[in-house]
Protein backbone atom coordinates (compact mmCIF):
# COMPACT_ATOMS: atom_id res chain seq x y z
CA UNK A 1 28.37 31.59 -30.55
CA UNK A 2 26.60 33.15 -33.46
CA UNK A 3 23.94 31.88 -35.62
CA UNK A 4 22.90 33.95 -38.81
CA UNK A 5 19.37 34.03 -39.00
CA UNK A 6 19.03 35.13 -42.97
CA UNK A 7 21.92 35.53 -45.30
CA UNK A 8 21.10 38.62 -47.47
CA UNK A 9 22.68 40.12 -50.38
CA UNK A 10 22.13 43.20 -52.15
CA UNK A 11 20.85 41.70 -55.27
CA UNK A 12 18.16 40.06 -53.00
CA UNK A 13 18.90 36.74 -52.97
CA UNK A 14 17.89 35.53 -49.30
CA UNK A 15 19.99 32.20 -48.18
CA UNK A 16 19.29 30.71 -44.48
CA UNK A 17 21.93 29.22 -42.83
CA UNK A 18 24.01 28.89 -39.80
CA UNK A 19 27.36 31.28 -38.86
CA UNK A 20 30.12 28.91 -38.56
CA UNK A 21 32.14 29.89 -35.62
CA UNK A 22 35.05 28.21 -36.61
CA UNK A 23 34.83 29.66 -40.93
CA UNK A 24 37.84 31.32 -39.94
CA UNK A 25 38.92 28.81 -37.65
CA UNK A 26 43.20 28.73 -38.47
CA UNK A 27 43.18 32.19 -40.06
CA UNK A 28 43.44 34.72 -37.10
CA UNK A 29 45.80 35.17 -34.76
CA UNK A 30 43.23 34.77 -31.56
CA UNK A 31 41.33 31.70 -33.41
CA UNK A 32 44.74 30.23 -33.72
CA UNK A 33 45.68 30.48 -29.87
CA UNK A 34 43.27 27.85 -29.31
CA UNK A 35 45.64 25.10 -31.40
CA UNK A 36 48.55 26.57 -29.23
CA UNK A 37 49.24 23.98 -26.44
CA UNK A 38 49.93 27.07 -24.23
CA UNK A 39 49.18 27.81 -20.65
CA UNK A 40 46.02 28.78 -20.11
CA UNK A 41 47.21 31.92 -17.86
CA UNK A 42 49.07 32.61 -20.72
CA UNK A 43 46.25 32.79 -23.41
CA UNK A 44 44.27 35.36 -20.80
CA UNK A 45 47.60 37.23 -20.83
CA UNK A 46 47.37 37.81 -24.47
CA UNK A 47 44.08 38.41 -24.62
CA UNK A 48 43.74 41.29 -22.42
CA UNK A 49 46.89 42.41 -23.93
CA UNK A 50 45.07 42.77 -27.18
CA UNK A 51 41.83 44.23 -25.48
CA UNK A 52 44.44 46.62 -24.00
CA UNK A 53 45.40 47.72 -27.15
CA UNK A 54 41.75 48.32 -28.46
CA UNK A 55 40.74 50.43 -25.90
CA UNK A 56 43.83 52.14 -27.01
CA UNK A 57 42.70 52.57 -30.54
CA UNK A 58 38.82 53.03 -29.57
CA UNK A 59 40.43 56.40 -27.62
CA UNK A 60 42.50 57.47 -30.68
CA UNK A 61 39.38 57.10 -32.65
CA UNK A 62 36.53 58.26 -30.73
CA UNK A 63 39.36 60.86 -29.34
CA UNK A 64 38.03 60.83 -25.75
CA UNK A 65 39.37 58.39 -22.67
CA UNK A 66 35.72 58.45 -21.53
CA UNK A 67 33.60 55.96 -21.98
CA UNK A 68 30.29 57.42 -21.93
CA UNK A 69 30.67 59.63 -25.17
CA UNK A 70 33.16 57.17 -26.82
CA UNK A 71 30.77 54.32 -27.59
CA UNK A 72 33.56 52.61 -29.32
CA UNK A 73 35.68 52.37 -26.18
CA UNK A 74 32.61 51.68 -24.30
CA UNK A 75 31.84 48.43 -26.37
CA UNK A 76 35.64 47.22 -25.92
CA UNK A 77 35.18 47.59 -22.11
CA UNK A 78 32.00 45.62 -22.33
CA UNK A 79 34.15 42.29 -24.29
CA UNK A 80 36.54 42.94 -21.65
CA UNK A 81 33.86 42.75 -18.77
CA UNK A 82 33.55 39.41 -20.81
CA UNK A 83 36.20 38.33 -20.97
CA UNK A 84 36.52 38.19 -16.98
CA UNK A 85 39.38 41.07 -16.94
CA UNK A 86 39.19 42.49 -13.72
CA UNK A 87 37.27 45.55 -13.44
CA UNK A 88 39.97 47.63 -11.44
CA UNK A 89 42.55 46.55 -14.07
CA UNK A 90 40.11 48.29 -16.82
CA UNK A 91 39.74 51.29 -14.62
CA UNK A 92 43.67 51.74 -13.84
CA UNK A 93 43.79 50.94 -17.67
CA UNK A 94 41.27 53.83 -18.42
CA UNK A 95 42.70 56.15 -16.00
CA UNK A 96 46.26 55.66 -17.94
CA UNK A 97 44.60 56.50 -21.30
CA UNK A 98 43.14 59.51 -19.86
CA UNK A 99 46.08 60.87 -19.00
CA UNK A 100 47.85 60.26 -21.87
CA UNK A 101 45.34 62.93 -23.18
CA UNK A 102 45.16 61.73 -26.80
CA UNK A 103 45.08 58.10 -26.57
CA UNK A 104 47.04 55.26 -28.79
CA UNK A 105 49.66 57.17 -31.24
CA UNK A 106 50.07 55.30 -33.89
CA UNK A 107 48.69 53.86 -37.69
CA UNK A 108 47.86 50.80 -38.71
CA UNK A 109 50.14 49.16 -41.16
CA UNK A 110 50.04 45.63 -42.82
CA UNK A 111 52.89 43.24 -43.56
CA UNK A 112 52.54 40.26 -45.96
CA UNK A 113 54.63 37.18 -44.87
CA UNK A 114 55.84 33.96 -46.73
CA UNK A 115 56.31 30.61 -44.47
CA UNK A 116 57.62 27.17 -45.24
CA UNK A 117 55.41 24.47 -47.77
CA UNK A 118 53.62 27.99 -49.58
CA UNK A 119 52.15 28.98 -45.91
CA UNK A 120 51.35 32.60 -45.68
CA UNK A 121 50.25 35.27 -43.13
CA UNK A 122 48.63 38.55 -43.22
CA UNK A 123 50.23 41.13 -40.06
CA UNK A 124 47.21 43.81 -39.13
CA UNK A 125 49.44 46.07 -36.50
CA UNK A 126 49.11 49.26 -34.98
CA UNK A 127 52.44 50.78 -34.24
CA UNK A 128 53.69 54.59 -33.80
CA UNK A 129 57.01 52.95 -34.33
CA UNK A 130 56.99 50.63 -38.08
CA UNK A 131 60.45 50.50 -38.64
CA UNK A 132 61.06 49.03 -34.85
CA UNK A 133 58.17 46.42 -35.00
CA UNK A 134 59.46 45.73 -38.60
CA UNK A 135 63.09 44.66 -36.76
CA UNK A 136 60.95 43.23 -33.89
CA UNK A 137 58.75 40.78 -36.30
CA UNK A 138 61.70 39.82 -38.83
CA UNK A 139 63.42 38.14 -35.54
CA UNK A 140 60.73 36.21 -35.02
CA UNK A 141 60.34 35.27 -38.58
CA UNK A 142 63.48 34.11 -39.54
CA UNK A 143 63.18 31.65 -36.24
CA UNK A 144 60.61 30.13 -37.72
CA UNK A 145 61.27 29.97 -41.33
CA UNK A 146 59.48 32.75 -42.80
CA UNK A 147 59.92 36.01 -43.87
CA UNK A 148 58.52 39.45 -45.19
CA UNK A 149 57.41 39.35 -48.62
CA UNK A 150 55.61 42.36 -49.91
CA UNK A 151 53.04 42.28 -52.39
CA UNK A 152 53.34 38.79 -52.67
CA UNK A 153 51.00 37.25 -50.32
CA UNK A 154 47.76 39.67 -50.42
CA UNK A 155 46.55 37.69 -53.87
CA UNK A 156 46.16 34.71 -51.61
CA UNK A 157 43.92 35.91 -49.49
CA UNK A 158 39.85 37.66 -50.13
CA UNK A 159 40.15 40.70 -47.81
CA UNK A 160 37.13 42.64 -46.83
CA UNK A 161 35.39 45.22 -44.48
CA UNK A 162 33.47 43.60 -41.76
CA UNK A 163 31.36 45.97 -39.52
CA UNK A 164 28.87 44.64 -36.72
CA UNK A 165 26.32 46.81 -35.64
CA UNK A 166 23.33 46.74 -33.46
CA UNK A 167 19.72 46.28 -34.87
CA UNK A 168 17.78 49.42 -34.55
CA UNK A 169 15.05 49.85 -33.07
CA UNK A 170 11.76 50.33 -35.75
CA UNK A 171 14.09 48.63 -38.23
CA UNK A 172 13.41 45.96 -40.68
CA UNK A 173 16.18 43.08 -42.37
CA UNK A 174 15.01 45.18 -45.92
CA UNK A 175 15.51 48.43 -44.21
CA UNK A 176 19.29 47.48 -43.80
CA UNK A 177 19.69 45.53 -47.20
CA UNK A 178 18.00 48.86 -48.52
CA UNK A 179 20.70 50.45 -46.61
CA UNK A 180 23.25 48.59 -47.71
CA UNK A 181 22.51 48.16 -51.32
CA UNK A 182 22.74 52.37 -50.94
CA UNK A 183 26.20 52.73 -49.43
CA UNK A 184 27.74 50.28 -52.07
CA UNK A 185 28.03 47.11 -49.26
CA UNK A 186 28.35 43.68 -50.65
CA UNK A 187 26.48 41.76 -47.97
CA UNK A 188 24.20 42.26 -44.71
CA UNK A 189 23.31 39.36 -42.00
CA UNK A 190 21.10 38.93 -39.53
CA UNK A 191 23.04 37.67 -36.54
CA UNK A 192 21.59 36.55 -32.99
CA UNK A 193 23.63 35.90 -29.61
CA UNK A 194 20.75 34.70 -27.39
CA UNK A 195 18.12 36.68 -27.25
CA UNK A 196 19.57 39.91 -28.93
CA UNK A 197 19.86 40.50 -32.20
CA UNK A 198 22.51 42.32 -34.79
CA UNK A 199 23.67 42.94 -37.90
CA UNK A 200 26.77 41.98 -40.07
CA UNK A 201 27.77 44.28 -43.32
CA UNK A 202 30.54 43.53 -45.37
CA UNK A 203 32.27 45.28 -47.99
CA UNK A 204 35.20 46.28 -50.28
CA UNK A 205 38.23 46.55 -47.74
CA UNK A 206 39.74 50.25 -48.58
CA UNK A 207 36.79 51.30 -47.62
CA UNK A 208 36.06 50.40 -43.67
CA UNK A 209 36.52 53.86 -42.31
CA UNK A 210 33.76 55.22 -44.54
CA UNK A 211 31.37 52.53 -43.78
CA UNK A 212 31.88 53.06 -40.22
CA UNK A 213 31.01 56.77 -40.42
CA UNK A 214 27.82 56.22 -42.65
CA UNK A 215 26.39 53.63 -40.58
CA UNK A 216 26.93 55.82 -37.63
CA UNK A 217 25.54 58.91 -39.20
CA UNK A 218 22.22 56.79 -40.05
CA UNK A 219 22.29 55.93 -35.89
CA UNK A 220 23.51 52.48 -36.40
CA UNK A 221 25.26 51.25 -33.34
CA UNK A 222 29.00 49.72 -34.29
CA UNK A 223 29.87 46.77 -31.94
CA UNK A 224 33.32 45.90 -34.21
CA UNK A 225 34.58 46.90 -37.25
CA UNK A 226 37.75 44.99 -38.51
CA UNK A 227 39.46 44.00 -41.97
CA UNK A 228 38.75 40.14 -42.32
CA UNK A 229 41.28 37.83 -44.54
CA UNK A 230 39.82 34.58 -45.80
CA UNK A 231 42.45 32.60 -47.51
CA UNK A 232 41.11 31.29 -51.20
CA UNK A 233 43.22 27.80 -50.56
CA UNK A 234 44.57 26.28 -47.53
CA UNK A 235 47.78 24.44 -47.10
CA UNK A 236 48.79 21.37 -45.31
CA UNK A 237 51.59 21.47 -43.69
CA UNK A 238 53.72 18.33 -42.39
CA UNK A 239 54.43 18.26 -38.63
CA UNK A 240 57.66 19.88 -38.47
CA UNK A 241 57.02 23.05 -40.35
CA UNK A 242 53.77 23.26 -38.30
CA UNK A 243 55.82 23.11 -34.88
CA UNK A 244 57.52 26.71 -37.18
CA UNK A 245 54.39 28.33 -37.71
CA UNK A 246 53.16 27.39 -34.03
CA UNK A 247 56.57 28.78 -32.80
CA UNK A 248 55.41 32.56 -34.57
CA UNK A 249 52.03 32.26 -32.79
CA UNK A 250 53.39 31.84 -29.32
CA UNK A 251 55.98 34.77 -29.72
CA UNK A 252 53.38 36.52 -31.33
CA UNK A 253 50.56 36.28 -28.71
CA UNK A 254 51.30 38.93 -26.18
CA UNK A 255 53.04 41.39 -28.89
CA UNK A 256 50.67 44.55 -28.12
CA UNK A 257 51.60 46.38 -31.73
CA UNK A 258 49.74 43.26 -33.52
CA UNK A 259 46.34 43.44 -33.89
CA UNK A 260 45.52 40.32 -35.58
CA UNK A 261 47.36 37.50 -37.94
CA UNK A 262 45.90 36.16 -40.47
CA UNK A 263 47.12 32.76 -42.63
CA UNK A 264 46.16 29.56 -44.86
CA UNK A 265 47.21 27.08 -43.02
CA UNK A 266 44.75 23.67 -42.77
CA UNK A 267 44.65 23.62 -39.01
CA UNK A 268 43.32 19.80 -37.98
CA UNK A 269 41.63 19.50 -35.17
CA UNK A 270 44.24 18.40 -32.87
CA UNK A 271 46.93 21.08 -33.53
């Protein structure tokens, strides 16, 4: 659990406050798992199933199955060491990647979906196959009462660039709003998990893979860096549609070529 420490923008406006763990709460795939009355076992399932697939990524990226000069990959291991996934699982795991030689082949691609009562849903995948996870997602979809619509759903949504990075050493919170008022980022937070603290920047979406490289050229640390969609209005939904869009999350769940789902639905507590 997160708390932001100081809220700081690049027009200097400081605003203290708390992170809200649960901001999101009903608008990513693996926040949405939790409303899921699934089994347990299951939801670990999934979970390393997506951790999987980010080492996977983190070796296509970094373009080295070795941990110690792929910090990227290295990080992943460490939420997977979290996560309680057994160590000898994340060394066969490793070992598989290494021989593949070149790691994950693939791109990431997004898909825009319509559901029932205006509901809609952002797909982040990672696929070296789009036209088979295409066929593979529409069968799902028409199930539960949705369906692709291109260009149609991104409007409904704020979409940005959110990087998390470690907090330098001989670094101040105005050295990185300097920082980011000079690479063109929108905001930077102070974030603390127990005693160690980080840093949050956000920024225009298209342009994540540049942000990565600058902040690691100026020997900032990247923990995560993801593309974040924050719906602008949420809808309710009445029971029976709900049991639809709880349908897609549970087929969804253990699907390695998606990343992450995104939506606007108003989640209550007890879904």
């Amino acid at each position: 659990m997160y708390k932001i420490l100081k809220s700081v923008s690049p027009t200097g406006r400081y605003i203290t406050c708390l992170y809200d763990s649960c901001r999101h709460a009903g608008h990513s795939k693996w926040q949405n798992i939790r409303h899921i009355k699934a089994e347990k076992d299951g939801q670990r399932a999934a979970l390393f199933t997506r951790l999987r697939r980010k080492m996977e990524i983190a070796v296509q990226e970094g373009k080295s199955a070795d941990p110690s000069s792929n910090i990227q990959l290295a990080q992943v291991i460490e939420q997977a060491k979290k996560a309680n996934m057994a160590v000898s699982s994340i060394n066969d795991w490793i070992k598989t990647l290494k021989e593949r030689g070149s790691g994950a082949k693939g791109d990431l691609k997004i898909y825009e979906v319509s559901g029932p009562e205006g509901s809609a849903f952002i797909f982040c995948t990672f696929t070296s196959n789009p036209t088979k996870t295409q066929i593979d997602i529409s069968t799902v979809l028409r199930k539960a009462k949705a369906s692709f619509s291109m260009g149609k759903v991104s409007h409904l949504f704020d979409s940005k660039s959110v990087i998390q990075t470690d907090f330098p050493a001989n670094t101040s919170l105005e050295d990185a709003v300097n920082l980011a008022i000079e690479l063109d980022f929108d905001d930077v937070f102070e974030l603390r998990e127990e005693e160690q603290s980080f840093l949050q920047f956000s920024g225009a979406p298209s342009l994540l893979n540049k942000f990565k490289t600058q902040l690691a050229s100026r020997n900032y640390e990247i923990q995560s860096a993801e593309l974040i969609y924050t719906p602008v209005i949420q809808v309710l939904m009445s029971d029976k549609n709900l049991e639809h869009v709880k349908f897609l999350y549970k087929k969804f769940q253990d699907y390695p070529e998606i990343v992450n789902i995104f939506d606007n639905v108003a989640w209550s507590e007890g879904s």
